[in-house]
C-alpha atoms as a PDB file:
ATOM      1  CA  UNK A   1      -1.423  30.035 -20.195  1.00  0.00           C
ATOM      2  CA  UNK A   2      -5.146  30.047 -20.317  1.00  0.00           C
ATOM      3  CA  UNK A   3      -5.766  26.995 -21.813  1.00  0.00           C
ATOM      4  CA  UNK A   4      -3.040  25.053 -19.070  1.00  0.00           C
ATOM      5  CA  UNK A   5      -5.371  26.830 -16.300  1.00  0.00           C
ATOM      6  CA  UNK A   6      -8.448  25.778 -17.743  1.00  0.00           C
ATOM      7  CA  UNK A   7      -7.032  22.437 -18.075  1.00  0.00           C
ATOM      8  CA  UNK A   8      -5.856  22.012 -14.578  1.00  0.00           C
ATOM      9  CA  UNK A   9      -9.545  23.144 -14.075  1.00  0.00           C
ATOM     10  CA  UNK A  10     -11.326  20.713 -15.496  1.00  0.00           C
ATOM     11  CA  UNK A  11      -9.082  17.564 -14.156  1.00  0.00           C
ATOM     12  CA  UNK A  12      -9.462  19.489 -10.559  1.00  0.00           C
ATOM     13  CA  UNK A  13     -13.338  19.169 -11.255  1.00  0.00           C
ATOM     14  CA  UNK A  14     -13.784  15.328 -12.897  1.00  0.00           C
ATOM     15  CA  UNK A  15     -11.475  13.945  -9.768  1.00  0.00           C
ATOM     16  CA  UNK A  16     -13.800  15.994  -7.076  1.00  0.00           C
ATOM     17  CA  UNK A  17     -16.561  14.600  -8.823  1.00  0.00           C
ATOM     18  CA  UNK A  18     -15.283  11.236  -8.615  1.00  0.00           C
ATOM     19  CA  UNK A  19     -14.780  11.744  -4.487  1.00  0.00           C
ATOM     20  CA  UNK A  20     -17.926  12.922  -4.326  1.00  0.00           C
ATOM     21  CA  UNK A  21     -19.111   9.503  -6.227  1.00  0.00           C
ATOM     22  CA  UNK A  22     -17.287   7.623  -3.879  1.00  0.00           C
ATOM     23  CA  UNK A  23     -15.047   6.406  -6.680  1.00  0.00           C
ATOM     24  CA  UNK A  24     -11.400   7.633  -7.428  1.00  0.00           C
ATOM     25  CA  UNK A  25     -10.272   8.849 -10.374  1.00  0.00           C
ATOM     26  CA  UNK A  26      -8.557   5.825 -11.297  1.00  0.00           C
ATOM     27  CA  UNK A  27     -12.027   3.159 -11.054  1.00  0.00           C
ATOM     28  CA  UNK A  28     -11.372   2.259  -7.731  1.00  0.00           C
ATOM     29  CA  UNK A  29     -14.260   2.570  -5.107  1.00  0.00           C
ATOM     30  CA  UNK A  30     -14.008   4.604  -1.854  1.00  0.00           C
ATOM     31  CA  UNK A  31     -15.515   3.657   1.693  1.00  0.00           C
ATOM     32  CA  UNK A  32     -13.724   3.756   4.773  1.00  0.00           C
ATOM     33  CA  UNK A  33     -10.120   3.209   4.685  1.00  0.00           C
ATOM     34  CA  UNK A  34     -10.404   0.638   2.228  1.00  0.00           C
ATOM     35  CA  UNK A  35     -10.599   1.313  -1.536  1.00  0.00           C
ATOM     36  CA  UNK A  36     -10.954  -1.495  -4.145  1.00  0.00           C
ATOM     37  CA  UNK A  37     -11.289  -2.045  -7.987  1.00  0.00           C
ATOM     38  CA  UNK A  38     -15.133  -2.157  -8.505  1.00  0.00           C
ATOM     39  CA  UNK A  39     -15.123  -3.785 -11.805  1.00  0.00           C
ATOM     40  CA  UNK A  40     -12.896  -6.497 -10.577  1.00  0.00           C
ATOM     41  CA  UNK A  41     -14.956  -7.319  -7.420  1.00  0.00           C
ATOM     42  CA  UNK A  42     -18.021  -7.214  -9.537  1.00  0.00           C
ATOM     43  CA  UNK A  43     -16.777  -9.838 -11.626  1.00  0.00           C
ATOM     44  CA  UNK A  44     -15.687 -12.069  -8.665  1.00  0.00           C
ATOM     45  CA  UNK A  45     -18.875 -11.362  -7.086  1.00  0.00           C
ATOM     46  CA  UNK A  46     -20.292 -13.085 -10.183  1.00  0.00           C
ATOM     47  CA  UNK A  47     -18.517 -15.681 -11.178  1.00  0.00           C
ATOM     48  CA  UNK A  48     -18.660 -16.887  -7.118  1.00  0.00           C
ATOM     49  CA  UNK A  49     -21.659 -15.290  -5.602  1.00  0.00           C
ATOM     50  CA  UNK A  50     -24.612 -14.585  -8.430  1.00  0.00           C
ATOM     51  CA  UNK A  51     -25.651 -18.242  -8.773  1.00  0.00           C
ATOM     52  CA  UNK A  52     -26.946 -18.243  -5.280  1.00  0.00           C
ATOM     53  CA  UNK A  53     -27.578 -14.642  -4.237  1.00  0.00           C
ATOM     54  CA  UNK A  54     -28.503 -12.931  -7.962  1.00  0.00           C
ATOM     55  CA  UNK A  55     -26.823 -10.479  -9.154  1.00  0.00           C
ATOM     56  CA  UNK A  56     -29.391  -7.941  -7.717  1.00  0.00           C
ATOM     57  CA  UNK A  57     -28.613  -9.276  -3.966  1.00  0.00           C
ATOM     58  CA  UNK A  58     -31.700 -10.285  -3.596  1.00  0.00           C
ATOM     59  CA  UNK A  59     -31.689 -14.129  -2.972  1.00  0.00           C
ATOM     60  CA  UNK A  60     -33.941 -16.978  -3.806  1.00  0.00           C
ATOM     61  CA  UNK A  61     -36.896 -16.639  -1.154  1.00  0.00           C
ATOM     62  CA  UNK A  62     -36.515 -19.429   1.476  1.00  0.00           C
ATOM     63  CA  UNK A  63     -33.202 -20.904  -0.862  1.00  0.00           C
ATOM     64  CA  UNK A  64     -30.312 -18.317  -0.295  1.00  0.00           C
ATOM     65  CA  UNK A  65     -30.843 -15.044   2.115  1.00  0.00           C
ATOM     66  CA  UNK A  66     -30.282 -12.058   0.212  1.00  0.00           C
ATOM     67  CA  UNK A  67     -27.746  -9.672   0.583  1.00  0.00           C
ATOM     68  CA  UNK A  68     -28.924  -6.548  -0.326  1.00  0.00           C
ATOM     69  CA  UNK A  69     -30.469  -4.625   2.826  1.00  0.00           C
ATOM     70  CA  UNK A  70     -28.959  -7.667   4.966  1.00  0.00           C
ATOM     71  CA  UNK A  71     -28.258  -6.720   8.681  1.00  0.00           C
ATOM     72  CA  UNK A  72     -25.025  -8.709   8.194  1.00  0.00           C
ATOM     73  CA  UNK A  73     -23.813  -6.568   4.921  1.00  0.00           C
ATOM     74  CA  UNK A  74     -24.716  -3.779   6.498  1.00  0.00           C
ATOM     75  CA  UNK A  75     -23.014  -3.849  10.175  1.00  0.00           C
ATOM     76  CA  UNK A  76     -20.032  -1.887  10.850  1.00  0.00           C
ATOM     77  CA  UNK A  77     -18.144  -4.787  12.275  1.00  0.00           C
ATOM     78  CA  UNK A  78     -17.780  -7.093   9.330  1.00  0.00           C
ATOM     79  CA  UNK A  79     -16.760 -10.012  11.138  1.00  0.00           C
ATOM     80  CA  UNK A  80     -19.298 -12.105  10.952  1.00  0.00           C
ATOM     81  CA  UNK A  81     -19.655 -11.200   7.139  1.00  0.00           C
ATOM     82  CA  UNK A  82     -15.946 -12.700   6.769  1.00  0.00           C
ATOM     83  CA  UNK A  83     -16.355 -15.755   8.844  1.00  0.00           C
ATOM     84  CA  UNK A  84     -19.759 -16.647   6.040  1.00  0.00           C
ATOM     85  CA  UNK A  85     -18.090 -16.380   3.624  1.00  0.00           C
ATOM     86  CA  UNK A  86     -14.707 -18.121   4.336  1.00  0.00           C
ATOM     87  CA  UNK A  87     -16.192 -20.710   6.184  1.00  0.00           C
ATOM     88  CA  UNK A  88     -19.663 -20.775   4.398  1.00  0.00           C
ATOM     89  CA  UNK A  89     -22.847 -21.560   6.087  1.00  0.00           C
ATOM     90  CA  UNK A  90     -26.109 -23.883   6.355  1.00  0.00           C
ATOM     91  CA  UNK A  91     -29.313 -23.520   7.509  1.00  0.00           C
ATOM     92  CA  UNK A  92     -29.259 -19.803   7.697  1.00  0.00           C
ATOM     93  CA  UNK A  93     -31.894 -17.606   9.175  1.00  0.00           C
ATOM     94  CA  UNK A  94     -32.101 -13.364   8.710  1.00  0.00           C
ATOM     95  CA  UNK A  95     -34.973 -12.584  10.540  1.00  0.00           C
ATOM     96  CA  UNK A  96     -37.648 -14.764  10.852  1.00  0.00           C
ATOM     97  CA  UNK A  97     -37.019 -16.732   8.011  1.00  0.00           C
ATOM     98  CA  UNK A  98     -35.190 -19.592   6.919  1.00  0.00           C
ATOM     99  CA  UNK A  99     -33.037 -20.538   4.245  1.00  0.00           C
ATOM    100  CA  UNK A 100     -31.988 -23.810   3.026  1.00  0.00           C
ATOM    101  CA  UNK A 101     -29.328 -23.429   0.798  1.00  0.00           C
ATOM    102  CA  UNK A 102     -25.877 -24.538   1.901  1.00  0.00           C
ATOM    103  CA  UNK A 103     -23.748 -21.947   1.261  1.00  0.00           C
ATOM    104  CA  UNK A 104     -19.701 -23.189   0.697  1.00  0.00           C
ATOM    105  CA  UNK A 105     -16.625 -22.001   2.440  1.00  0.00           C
ATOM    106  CA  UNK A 106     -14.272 -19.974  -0.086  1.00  0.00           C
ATOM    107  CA  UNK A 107     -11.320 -20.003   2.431  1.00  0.00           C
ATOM    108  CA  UNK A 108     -10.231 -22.495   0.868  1.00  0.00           C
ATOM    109  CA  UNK A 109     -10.490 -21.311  -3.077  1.00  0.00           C
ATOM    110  CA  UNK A 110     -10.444 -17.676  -3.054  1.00  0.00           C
ATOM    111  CA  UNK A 111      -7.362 -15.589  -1.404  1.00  0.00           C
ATOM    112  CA  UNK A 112      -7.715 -12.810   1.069  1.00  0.00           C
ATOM    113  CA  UNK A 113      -7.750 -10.017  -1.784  1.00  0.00           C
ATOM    114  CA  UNK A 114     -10.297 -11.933  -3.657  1.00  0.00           C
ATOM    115  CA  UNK A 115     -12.120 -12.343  -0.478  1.00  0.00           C
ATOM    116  CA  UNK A 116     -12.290  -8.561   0.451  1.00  0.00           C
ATOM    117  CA  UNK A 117     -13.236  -7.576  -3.044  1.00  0.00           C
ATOM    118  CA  UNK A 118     -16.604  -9.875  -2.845  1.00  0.00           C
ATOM    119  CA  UNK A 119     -17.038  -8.338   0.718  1.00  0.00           C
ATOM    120  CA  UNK A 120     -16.637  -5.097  -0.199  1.00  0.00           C
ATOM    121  CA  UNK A 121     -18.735  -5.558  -3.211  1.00  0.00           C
ATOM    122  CA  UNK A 122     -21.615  -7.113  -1.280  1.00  0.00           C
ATOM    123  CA  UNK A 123     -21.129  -4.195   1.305  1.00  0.00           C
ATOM    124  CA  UNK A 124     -21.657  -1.033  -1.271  1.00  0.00           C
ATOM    125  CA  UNK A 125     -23.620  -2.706  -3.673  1.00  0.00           C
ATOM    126  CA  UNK A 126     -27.340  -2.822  -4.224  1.00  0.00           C
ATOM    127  CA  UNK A 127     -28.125   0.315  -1.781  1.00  0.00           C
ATOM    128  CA  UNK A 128     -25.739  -0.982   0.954  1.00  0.00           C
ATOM    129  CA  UNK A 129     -23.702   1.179   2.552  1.00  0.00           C
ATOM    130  CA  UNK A 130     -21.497  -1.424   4.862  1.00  0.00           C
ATOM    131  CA  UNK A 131     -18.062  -0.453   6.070  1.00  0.00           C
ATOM    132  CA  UNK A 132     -15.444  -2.215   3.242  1.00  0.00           C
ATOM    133  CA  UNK A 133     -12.968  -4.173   4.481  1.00  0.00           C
ATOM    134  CA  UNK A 134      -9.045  -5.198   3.899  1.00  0.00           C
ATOM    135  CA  UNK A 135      -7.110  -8.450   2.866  1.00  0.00           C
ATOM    136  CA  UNK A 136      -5.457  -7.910   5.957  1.00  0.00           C
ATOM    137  CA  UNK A 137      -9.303  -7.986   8.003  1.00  0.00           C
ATOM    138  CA  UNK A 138     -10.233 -11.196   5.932  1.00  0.00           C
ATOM    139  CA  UNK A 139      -6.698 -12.755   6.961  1.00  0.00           C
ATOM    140  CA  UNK A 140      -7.083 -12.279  10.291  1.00  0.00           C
ATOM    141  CA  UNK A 141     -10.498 -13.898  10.044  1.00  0.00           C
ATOM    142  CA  UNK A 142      -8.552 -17.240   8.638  1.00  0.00           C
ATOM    143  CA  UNK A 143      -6.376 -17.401  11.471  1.00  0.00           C
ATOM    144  CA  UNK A 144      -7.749 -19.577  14.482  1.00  0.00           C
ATOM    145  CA  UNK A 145      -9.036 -18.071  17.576  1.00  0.00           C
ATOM    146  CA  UNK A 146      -6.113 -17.677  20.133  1.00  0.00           C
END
């Protein structure tokens, strides 16, 4: 009987733990009402993202803006986050500077899922501490003003 109460203990303590990490028990991440597979956005995130922004978020000075501590990644609304990156961008400026990188639309190559992971990445990544977003959010972005 001890041993199933101690038990119980100790997988009552690692999934607390893992709340308090802002990661579930299972490997997916935690923020708002959105959770997502970390590992899996992480690997989007590179394979469509790292080339351009690094994989420490920090850009190429005066090339590509960087991500982490961007005003953009970190807003509550994410909207405008989800219009760059389905529709991409060119001749961006954050602050007073500006970049010259042209930065392509994934609307077309990446799905809504895929979409929100890289958001959602970007947005808790690197000291970031955006709202994540949904499939459902990035969706709605696709679909023309009415």
């Amino acid at each position: 009987m001890y041993a199933i109460a101690r038990c119980g203990f100790a997988i009552a303590v690692f999934i607390c733990a893992a709340v308090l990490a802002r990661q579930s028990a299972f490997g997916q991440v935690l923020r708002g009402e959105a959770a997502y597979d970390a590992a899996k956005a992480r690997d989007s995130y590179i394979a469509n993202c790292s080339a351009c922004h690094q994989t420490s978020g920090e850009g190429l000075a005066g090339v590509f803006p960087p991500l982490k501590g961007s005003g953009v990644v970190n807003k509550d609304d994410a909207a405008k986050h989800i219009h760059i990156v389905l529709d991409g961008m060119q001749g961006a400026r954050a602050g007073s500077v500006a970049y010259t990188g042209v930065m392509p639309p994934f609307a077309g190559t990446l799905g809504d899922a895929a979409i929100a992971d890289i958001i959602n990445y970007e947005r808790t990544s690197w000291g970031n501490h955006g709202k994540t977003v949904t499939a459902a959010q990035v969706a709605a972005g696709r679909a023309p003003p009415q």
